[in-house]
N, C-alpha and C. Protein backbone atom coordinates (compact mmCIF):
# COMPACT_ATOMS: atom_id res chain seq x y z
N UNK A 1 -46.70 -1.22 30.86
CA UNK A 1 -46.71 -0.12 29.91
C UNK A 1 -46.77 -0.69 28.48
N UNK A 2 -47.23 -0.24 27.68
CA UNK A 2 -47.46 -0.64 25.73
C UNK A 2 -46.50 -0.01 25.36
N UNK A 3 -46.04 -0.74 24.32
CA UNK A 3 -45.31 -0.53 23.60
C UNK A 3 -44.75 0.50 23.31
N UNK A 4 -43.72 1.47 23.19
CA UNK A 4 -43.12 2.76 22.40
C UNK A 4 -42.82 2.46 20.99
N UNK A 5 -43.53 3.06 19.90
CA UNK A 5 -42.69 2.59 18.83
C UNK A 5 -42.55 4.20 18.50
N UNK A 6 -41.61 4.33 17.04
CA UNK A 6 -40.82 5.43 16.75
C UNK A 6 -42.09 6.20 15.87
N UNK A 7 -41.47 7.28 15.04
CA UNK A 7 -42.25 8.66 14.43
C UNK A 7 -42.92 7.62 13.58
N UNK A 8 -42.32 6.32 12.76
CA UNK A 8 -42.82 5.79 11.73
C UNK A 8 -43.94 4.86 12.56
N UNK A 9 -44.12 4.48 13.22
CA UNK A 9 -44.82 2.98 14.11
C UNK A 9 -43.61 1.92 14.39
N UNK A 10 -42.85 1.88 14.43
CA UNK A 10 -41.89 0.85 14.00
C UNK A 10 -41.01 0.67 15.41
N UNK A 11 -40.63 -0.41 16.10
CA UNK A 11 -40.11 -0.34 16.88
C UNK A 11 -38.49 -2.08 16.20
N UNK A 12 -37.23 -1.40 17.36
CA UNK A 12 -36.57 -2.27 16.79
C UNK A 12 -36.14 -3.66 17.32
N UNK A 13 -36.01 -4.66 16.97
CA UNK A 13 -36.17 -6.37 17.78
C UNK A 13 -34.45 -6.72 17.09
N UNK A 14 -34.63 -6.74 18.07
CA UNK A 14 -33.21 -7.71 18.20
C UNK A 14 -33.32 -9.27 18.21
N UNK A 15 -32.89 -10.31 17.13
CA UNK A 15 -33.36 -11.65 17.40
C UNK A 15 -32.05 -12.63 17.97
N UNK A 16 -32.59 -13.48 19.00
CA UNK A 16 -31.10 -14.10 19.48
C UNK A 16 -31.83 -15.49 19.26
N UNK A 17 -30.73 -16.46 19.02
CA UNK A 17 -31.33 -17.59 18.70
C UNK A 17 -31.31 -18.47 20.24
N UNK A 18 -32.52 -19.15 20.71
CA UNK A 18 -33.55 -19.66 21.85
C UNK A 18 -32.81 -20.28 22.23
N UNK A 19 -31.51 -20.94 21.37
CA UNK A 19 -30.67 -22.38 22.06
C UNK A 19 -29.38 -21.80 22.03
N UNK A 20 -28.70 -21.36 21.57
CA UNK A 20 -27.39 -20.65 21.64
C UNK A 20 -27.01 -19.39 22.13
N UNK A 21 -28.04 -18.43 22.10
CA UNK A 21 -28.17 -17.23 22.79
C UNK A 21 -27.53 -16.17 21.96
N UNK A 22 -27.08 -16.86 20.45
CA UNK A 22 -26.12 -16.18 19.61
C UNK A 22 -27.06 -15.28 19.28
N UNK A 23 -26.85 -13.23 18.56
CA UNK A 23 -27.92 -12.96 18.19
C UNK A 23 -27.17 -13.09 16.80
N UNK A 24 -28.61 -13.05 16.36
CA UNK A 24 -29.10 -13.23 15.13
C UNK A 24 -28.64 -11.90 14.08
N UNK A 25 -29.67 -11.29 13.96
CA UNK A 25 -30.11 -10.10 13.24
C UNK A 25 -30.46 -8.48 14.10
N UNK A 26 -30.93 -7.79 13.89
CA UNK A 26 -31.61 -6.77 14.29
C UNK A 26 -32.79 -6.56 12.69
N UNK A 27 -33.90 -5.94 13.27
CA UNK A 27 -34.87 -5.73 11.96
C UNK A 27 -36.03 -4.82 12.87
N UNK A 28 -37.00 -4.56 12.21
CA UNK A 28 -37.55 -3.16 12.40
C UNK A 28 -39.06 -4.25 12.23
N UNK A 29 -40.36 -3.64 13.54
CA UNK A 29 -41.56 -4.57 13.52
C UNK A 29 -42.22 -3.29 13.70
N UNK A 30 -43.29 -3.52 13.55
CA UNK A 30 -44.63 -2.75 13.49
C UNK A 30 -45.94 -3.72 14.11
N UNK A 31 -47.05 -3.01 14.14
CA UNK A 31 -48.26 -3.26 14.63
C UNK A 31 -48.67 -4.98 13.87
N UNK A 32 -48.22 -4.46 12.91
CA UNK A 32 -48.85 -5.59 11.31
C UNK A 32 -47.65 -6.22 12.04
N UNK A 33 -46.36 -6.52 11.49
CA UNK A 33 -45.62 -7.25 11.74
C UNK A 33 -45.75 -8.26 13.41
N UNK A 34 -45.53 -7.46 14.13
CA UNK A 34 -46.12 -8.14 15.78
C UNK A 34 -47.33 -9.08 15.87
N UNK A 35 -48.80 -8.90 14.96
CA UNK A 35 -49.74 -9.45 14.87
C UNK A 35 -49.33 -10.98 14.00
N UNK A 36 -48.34 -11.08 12.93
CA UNK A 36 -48.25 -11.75 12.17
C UNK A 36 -47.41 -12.68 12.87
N UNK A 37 -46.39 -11.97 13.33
CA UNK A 37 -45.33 -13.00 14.23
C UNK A 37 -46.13 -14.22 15.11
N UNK A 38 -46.97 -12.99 16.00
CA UNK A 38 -47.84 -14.26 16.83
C UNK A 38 -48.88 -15.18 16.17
N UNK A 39 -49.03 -15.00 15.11
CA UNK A 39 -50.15 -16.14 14.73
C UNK A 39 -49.81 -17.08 13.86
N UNK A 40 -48.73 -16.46 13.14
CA UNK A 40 -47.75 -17.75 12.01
C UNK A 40 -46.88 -18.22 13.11
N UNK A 41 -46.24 -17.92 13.79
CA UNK A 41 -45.03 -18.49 14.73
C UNK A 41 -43.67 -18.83 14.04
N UNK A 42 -43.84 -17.34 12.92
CA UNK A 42 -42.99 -16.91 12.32
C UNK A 42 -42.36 -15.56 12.12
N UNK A 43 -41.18 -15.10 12.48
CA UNK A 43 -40.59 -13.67 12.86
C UNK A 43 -41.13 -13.13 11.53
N UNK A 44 -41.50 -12.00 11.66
CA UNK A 44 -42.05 -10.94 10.40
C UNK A 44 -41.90 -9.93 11.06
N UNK A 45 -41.11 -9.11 10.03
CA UNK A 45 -40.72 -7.47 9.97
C UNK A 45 -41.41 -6.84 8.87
N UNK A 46 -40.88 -5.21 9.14
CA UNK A 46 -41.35 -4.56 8.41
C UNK A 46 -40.43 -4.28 7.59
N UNK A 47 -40.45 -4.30 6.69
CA UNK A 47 -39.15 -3.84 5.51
C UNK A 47 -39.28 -2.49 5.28
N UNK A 48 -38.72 -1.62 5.58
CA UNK A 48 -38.24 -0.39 5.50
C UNK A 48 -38.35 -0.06 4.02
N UNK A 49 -37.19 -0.83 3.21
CA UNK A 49 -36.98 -0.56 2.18
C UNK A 49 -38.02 -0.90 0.75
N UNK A 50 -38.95 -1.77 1.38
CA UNK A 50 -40.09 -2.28 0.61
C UNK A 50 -41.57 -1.42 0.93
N UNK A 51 -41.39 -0.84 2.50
CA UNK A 51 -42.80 -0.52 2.86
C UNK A 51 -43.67 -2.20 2.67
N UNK A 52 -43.15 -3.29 3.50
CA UNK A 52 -44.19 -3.48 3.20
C UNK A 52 -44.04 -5.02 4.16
N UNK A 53 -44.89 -6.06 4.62
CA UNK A 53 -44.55 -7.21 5.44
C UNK A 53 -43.39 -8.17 4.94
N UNK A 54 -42.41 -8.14 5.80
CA UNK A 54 -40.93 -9.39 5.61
C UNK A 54 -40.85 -10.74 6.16
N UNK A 55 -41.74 -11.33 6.30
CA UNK A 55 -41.44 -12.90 6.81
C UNK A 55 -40.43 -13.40 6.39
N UNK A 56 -39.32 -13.38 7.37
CA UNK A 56 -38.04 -13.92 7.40
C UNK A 56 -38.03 -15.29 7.05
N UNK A 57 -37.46 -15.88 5.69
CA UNK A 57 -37.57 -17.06 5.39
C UNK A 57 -38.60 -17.08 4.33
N UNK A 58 -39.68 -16.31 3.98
CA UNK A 58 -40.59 -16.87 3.16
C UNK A 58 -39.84 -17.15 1.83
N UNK A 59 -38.80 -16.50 1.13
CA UNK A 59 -38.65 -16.78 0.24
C UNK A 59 -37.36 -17.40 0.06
N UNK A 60 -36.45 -17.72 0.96
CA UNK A 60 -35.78 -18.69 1.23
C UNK A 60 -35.34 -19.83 1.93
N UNK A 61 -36.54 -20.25 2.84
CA UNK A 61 -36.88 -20.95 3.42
C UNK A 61 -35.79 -21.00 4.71
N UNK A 62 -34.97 -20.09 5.26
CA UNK A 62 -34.61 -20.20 6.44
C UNK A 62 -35.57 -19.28 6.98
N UNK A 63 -36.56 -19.80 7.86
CA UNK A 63 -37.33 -19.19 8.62
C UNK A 63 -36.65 -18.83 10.17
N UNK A 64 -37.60 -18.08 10.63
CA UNK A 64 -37.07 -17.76 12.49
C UNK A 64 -38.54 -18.29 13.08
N UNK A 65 -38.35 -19.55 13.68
CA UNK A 65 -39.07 -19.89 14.41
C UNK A 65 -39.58 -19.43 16.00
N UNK A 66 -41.05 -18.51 16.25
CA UNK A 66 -40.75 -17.73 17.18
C UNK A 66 -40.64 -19.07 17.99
N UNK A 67 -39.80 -18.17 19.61
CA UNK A 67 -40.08 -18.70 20.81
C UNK A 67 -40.64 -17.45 21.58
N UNK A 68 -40.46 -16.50 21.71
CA UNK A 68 -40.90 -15.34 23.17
C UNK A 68 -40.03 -13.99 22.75
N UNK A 69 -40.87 -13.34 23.27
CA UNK A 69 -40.60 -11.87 22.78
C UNK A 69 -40.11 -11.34 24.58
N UNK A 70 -39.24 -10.51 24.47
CA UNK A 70 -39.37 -9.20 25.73
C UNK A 70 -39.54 -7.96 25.26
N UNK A 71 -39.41 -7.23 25.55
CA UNK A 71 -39.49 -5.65 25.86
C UNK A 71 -38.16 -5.35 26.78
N UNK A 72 -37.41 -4.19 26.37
CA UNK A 72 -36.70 -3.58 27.41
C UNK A 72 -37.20 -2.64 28.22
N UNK A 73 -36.33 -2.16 29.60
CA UNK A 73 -36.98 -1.27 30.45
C UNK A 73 -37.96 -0.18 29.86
N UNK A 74 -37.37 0.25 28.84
CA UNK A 74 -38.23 1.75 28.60
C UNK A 74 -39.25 1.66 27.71
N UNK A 75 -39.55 0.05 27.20
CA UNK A 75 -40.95 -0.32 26.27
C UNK A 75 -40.64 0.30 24.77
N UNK A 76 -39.02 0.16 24.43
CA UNK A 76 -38.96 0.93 23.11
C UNK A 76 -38.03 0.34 22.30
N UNK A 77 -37.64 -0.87 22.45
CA UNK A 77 -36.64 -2.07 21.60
C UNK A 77 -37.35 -3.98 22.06
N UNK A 78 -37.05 -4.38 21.14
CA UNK A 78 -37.82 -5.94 21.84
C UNK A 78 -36.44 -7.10 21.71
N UNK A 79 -36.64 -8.17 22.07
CA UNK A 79 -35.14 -8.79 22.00
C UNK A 79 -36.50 -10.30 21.67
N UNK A 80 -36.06 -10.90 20.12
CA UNK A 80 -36.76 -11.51 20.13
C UNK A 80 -36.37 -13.00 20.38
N UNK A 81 -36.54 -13.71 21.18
CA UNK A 81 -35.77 -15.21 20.81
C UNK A 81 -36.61 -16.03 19.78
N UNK A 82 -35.57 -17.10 19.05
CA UNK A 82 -36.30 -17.96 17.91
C UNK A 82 -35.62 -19.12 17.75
N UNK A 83 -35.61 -20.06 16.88
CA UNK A 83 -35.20 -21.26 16.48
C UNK A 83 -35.24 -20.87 14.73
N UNK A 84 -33.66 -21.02 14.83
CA UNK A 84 -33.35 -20.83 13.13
C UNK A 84 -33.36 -21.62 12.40
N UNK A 85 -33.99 -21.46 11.42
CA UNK A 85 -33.59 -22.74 10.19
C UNK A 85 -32.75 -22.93 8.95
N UNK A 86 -31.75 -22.67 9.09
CA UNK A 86 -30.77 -22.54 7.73
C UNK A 86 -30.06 -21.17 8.74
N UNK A 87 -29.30 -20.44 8.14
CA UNK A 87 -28.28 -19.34 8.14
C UNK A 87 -29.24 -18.28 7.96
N UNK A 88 -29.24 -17.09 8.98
CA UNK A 88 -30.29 -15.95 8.94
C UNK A 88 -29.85 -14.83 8.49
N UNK A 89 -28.17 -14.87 8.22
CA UNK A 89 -27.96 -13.73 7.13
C UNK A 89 -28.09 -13.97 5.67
N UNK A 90 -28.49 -12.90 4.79
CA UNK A 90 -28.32 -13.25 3.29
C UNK A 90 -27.59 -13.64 2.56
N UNK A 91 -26.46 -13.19 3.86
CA UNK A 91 -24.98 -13.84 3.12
C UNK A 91 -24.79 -15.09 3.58
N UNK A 92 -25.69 -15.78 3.35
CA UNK A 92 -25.50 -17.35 4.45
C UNK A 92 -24.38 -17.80 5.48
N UNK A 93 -24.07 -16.89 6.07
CA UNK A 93 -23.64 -16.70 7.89
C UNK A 93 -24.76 -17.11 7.97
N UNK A 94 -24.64 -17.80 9.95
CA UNK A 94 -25.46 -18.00 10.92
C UNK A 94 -26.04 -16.87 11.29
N UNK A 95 -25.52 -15.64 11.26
CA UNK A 95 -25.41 -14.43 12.00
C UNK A 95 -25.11 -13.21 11.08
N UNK A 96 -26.10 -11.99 11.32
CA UNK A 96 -25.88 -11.07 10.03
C UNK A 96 -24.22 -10.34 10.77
N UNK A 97 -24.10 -10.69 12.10
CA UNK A 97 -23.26 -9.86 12.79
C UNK A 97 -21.22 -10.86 13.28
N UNK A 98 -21.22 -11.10 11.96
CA UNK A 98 -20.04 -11.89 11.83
C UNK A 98 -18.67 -11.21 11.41
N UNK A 99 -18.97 -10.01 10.96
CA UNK A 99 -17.55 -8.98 10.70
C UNK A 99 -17.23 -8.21 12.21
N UNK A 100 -16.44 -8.26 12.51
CA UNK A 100 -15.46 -7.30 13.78
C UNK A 100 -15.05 -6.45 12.78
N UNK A 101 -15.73 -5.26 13.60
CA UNK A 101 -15.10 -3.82 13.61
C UNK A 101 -13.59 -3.47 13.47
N UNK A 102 -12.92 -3.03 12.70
CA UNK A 102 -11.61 -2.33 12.75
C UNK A 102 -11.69 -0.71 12.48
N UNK A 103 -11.39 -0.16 13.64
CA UNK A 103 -11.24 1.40 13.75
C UNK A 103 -10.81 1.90 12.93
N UNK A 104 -9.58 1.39 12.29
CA UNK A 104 -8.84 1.95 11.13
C UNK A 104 -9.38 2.21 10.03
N UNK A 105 -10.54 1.32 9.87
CA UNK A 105 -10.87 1.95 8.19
C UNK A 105 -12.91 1.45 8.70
N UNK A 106 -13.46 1.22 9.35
CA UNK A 106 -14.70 1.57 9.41
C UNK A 106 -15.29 2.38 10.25
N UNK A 107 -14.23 3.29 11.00
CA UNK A 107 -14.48 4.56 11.90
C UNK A 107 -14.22 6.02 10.44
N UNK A 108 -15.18 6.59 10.86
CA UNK A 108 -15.53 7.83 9.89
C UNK A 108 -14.32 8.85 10.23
């Protein structure tokens, strides 16, 4: 089955890193973005907030080196594996996903 992406084109990738299995990020790909990934062998999103192509790393040189993409059952999220180079959050964490939840004050 092809791909499901959402109302915008955009479908969402989850990146785990190829040797640790740690994930990474989550980020938002498109048609453009998917085409770019495979031919640089470099993770590229779509920036939401830019409208416009995100090659992870271009401007700070921690890139996501692809390794292999999946698809989940229903063809509508991707789980991407990569090889990181530097810290892949902005906040230079390894990992954008380094705060634990506390109910007490980040539950609405």
């Amino acid at each position: 089955m092809p791909l499901s992406f959402d109302e915008h084109d955009r479908i969402p990738a989850i990146v785990q890193d190829a040797e640790t299995h740690q994930v990474l990020m989550l980020g938002w790909m498109n048609r453009e973005s998917l085409d770019h990934t495979f031919a640089t062998g470099h993770v590229t999103f779509w920036s939401r907030s830019r409208d416009e192509l995100w090659e992870k790393g271009a401007t700070s040189g921690n890139y996501l080196n692809f390794v292999s993409m999946h698809k989940n059952c229903e063809d509508n999220s991707l789980l991407v594996m990569a090889r990181p180079e530097g810290p892949t959050c902005h906040t230079n964490n390894v990992t954008c996903y380094y705060r634990e939840v506390d109910p007490e004050h980040d539950l609405p």
